[in-house]
C-alpha atoms as a PDB file:
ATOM      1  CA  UNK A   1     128.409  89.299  19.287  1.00  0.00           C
ATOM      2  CA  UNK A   2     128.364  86.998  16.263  1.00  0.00           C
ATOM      3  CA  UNK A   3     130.473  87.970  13.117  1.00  0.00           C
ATOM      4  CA  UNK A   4     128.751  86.765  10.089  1.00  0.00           C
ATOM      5  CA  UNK A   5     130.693  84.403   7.911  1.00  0.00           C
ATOM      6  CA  UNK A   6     130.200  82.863   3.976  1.00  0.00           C
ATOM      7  CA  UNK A   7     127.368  80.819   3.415  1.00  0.00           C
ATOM      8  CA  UNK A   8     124.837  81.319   6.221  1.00  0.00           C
ATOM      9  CA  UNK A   9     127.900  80.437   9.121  1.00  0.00           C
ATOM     10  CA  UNK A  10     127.882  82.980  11.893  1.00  0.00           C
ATOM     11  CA  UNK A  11     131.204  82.816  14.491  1.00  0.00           C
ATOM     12  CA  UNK A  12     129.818  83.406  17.991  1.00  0.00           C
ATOM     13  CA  UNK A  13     133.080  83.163  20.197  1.00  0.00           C
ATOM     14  CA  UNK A  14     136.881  82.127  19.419  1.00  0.00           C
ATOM     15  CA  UNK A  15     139.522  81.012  21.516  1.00  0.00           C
ATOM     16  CA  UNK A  16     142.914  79.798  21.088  1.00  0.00           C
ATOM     17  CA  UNK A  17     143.157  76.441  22.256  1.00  0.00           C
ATOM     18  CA  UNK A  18     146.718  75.587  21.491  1.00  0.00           C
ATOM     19  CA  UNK A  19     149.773  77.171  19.536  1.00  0.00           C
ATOM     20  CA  UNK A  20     153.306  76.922  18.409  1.00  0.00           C
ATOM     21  CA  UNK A  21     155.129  78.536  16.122  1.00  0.00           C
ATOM     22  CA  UNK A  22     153.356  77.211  12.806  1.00  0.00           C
ATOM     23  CA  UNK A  23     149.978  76.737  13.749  1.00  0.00           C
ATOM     24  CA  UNK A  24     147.196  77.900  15.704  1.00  0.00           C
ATOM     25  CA  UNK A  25     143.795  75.699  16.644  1.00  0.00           C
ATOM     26  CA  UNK A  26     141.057  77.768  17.364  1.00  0.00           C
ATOM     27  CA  UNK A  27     137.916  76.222  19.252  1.00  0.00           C
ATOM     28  CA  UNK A  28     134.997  78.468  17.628  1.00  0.00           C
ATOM     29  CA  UNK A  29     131.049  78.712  18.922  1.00  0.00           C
ATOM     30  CA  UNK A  30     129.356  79.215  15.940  1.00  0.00           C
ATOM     31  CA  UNK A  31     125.556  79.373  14.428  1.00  0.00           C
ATOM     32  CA  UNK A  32     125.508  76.984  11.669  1.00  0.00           C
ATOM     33  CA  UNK A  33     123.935  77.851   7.924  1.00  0.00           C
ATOM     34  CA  UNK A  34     120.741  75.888   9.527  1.00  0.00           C
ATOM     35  CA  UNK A  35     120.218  78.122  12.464  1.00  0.00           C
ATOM     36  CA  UNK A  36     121.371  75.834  14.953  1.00  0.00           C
ATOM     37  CA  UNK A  37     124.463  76.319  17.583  1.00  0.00           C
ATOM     38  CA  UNK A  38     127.586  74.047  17.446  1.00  0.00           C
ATOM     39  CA  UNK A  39     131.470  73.732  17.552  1.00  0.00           C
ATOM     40  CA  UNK A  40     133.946  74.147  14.886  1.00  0.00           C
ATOM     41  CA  UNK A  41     137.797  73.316  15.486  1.00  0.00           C
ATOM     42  CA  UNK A  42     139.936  75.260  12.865  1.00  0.00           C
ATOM     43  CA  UNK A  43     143.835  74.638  12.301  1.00  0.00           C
ATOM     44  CA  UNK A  44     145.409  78.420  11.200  1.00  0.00           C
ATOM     45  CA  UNK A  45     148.749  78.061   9.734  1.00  0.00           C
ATOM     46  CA  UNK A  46     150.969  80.187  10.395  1.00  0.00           C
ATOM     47  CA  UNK A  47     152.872  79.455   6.863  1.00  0.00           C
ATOM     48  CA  UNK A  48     151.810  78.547   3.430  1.00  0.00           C
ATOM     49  CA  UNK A  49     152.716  75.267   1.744  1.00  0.00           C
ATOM     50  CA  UNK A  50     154.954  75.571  -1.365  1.00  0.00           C
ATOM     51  CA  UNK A  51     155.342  72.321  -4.247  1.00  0.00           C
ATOM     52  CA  UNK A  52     157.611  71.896  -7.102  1.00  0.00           C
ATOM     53  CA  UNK A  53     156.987  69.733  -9.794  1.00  0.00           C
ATOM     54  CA  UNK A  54     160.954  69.793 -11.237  1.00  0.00           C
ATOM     55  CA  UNK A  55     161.301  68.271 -14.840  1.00  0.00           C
ATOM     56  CA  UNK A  56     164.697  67.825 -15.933  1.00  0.00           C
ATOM     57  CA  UNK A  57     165.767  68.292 -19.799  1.00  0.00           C
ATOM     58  CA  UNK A  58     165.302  64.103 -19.630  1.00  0.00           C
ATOM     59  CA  UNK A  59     161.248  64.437 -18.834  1.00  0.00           C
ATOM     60  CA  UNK A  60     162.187  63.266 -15.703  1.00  0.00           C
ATOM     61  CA  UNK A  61     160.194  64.320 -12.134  1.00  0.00           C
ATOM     62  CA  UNK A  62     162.659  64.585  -8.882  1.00  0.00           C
ATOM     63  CA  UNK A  63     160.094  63.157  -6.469  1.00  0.00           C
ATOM     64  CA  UNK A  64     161.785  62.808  -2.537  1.00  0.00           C
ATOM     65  CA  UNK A  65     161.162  59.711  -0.359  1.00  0.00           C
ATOM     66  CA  UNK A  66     160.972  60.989   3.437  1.00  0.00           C
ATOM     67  CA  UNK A  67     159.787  59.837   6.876  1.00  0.00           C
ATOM     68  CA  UNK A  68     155.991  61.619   8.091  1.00  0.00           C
ATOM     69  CA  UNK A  69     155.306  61.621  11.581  1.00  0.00           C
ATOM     70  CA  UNK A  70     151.958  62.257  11.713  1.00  0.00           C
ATOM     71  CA  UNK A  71     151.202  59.136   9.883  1.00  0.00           C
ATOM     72  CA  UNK A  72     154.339  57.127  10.994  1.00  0.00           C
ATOM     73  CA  UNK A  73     154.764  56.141   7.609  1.00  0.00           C
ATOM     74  CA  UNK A  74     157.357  56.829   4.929  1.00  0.00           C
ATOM     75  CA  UNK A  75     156.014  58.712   2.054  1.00  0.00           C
ATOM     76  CA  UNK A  76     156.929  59.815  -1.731  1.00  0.00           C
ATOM     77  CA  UNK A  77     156.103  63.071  -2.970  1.00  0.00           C
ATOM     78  CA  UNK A  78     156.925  66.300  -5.256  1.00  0.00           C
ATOM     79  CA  UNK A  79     159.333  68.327  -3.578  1.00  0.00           C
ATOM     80  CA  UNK A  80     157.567  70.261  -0.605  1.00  0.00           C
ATOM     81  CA  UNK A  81     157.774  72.675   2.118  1.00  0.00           C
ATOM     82  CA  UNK A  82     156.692  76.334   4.107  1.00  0.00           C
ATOM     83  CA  UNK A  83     157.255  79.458   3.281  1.00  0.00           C
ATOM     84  CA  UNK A  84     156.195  82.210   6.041  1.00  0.00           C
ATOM     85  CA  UNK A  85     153.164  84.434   5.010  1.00  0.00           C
ATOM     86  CA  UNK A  86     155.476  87.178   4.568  1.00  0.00           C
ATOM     87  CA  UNK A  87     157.775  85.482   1.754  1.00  0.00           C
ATOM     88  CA  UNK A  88     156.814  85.533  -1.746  1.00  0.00           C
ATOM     89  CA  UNK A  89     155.780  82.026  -2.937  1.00  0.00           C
ATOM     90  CA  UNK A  90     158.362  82.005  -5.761  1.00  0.00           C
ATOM     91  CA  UNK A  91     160.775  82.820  -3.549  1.00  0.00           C
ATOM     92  CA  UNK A  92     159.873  80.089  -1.272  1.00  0.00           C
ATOM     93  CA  UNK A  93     160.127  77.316  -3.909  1.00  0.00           C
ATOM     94  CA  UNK A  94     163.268  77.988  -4.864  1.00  0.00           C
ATOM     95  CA  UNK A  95     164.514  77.830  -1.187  1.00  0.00           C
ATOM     96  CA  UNK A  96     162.266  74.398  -0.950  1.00  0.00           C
ATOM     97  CA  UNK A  97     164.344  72.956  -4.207  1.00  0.00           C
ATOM     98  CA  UNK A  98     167.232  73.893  -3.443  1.00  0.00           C
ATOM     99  CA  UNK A  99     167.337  72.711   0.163  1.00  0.00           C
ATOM    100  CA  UNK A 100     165.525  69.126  -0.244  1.00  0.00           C
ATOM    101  CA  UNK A 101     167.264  68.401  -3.735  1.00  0.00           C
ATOM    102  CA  UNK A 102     170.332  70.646  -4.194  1.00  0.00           C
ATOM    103  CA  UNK A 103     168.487  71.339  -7.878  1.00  0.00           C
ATOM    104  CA  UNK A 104     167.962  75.144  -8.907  1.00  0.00           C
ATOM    105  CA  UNK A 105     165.890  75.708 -12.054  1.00  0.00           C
ATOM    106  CA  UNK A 106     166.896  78.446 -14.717  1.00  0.00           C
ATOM    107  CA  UNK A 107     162.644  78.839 -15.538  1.00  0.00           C
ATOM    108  CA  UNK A 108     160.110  78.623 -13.144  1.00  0.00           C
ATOM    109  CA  UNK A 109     156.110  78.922 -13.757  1.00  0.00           C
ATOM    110  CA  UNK A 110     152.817  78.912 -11.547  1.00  0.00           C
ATOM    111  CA  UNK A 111     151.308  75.639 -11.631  1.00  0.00           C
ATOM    112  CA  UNK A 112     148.362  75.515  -9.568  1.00  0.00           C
ATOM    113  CA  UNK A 113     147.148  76.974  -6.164  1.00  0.00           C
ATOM    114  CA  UNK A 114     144.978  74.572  -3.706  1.00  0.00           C
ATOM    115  CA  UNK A 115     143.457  74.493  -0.268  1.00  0.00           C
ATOM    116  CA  UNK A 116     144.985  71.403   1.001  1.00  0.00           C
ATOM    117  CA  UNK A 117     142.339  70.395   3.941  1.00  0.00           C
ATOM    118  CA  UNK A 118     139.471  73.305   3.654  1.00  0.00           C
ATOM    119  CA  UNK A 119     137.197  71.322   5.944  1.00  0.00           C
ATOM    120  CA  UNK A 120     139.480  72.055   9.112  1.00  0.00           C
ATOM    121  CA  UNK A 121     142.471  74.124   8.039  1.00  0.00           C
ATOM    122  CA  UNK A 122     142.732  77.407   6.052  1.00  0.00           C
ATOM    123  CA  UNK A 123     146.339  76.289   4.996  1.00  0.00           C
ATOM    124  CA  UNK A 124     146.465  77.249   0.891  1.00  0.00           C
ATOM    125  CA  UNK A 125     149.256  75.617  -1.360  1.00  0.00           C
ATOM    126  CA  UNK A 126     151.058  77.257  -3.954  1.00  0.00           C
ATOM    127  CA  UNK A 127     153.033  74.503  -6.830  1.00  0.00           C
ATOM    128  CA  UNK A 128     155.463  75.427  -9.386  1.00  0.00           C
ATOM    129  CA  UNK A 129     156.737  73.614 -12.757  1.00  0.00           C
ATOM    130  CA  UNK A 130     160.600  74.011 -12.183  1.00  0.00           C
ATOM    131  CA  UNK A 131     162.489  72.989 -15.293  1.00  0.00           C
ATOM    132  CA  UNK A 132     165.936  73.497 -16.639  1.00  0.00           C
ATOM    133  CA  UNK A 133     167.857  72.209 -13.940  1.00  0.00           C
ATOM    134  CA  UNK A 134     170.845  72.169 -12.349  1.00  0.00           C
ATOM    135  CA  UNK A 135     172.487  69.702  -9.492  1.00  0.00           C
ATOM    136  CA  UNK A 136     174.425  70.820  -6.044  1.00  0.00           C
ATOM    137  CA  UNK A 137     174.284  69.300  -2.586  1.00  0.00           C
ATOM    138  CA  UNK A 138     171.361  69.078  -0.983  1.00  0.00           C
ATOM    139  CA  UNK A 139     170.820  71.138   2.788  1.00  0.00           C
ATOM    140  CA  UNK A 140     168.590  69.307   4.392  1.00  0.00           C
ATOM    141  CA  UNK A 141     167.120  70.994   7.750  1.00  0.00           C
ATOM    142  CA  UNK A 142     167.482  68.960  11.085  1.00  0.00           C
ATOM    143  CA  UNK A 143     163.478  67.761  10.362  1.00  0.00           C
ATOM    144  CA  UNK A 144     163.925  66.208   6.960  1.00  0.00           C
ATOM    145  CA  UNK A 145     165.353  62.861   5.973  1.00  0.00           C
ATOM    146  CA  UNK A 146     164.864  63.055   2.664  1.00  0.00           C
ATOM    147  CA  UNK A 147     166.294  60.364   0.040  1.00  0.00           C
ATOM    148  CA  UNK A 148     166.035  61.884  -4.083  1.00  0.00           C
ATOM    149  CA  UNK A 149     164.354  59.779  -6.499  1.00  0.00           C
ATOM    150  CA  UNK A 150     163.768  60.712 -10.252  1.00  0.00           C
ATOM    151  CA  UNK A 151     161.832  59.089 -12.354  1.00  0.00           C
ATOM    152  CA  UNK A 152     159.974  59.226 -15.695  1.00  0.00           C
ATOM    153  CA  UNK A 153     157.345  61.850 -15.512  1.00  0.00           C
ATOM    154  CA  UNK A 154     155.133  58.799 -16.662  1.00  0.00           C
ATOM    155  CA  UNK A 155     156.172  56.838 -14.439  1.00  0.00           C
ATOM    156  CA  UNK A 156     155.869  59.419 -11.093  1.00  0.00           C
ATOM    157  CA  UNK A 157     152.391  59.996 -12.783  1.00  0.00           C
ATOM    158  CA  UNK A 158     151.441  56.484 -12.634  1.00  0.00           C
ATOM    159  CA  UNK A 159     152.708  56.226  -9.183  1.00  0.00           C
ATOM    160  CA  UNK A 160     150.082  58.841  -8.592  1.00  0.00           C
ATOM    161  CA  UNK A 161     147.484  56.462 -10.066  1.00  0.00           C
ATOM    162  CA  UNK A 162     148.130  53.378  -8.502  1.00  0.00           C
ATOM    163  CA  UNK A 163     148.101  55.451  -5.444  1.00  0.00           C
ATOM    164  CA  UNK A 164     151.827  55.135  -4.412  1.00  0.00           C
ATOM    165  CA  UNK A 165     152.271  57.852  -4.238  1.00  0.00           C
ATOM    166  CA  UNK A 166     148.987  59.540  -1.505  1.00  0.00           C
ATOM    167  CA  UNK A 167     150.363  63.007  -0.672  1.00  0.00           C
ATOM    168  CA  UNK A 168     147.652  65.402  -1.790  1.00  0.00           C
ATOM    169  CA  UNK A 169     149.753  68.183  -3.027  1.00  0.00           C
ATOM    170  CA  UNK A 170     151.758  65.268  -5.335  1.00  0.00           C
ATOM    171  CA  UNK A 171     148.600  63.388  -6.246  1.00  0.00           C
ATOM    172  CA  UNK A 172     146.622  66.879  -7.338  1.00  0.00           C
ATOM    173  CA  UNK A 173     149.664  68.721  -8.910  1.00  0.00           C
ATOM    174  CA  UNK A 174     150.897  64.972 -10.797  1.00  0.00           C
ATOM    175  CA  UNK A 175     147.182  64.301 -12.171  1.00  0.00           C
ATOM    176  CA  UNK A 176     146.698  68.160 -13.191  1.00  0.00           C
ATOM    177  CA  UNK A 177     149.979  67.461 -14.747  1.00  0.00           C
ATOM    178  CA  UNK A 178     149.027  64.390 -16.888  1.00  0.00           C
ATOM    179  CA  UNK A 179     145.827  65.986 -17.851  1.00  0.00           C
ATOM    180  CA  UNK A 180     147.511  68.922 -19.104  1.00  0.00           C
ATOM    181  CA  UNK A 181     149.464  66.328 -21.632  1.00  0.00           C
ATOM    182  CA  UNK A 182     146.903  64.351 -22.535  1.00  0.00           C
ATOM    183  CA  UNK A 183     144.892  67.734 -23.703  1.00  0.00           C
ATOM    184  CA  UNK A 184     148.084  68.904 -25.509  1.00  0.00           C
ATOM    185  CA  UNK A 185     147.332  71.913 -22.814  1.00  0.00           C
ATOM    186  CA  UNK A 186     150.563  73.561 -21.460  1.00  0.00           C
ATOM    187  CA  UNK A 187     150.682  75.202 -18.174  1.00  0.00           C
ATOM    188  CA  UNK A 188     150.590  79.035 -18.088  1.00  0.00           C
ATOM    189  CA  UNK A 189     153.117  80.287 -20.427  1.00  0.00           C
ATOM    190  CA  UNK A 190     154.530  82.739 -18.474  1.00  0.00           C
ATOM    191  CA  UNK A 191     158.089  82.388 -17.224  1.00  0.00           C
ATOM    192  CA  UNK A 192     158.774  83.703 -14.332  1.00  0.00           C
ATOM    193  CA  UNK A 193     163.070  84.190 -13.389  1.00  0.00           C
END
């Protein structure tokens, strides 16, 4: 039986082809929009990703320098992590900040909402504009070796630019960022506690 889908897809079969406790990959039979048969692999996660763009009282971004295995590469990015489909995104964030920084922020507003690989993955991002901050010790999880780094918010936007900085969820929320100051734009202007 095929289930029809958006934009001509049709899903003909499913099955699980591997999971753990964060994602599943599902193999999928499916009629594409064209009327012919084919193969689609999608990655389910079992989580949603949560950013922070933090902005201290100085205009200055916390960004966090850690090791990513996937890529066997060291990386810099906004502050970043899961938060299980069951836990408010807000609530998430401020877990996320406080863990990989030791910052918590007195005001705390949406910033944007993405789908971070929408080819392959239904995995959606929620960031946050965290400002009005204050320091304590850091409580890093046994995955994370994370080293802070804060910087101008010029200067992490830049970074951005000259593509030192290549995480998508930093890249998307530091350009939607400098656009918003170049336009004299401000993000949404309601506070959230």
């Amino acid at each position: 039986m095929t289930k029809p889908k958006i934009g001509g897809w049709q899903q003909k079969s499913q099955q699980i082809a591997y999971e753990n406790p964060w994602i599943q990959v599902r193999h999928e039979e499916v009629i594409r929009p064209n009327g012919t048969e084919g193969i689609y692999g999608v990655v389910h996660f079992k989580s949603r990703a949560i950013g922070i763009i933090a902005i201290d009282d100085d205009d200055q971004i916390c960004l966090v320098k850690q090791s990513r295995y996937p890529n066997n590469e060291t990386t810099i990015e906004i502050p970043e992590g899961g938060a299980s489909l069951d836990e408010p995104p807000l609530d998430a964030a401020k877990r996320e900040l406080r863990e990989e920084t030791g910052l918590t922020a007195e005001h705390w507003q949406p910033f944007m909402e993405l789908r971070t690989s929408n080819s392959v993955t239904d995995e959606v991002a929620f960031i946050f504009l965290a400002t009005q901050l204050s320091q304590g010790p850091q409580q890093l999880e046994d995955t994370e070796d994370i080293t802070l780094m804060k910087v101008t918010t010029d200067e992490a936007i830049a970074m951005a630019i000259k593509g030192e900085i290549t995480d998508a969820m930093s890249v998307a929320a530091l350009l939607k960022l400098a656009l918003s100051r170049t336009q004299d734009a401000q993000p949404p202007n309601h506070t959230i506690k």
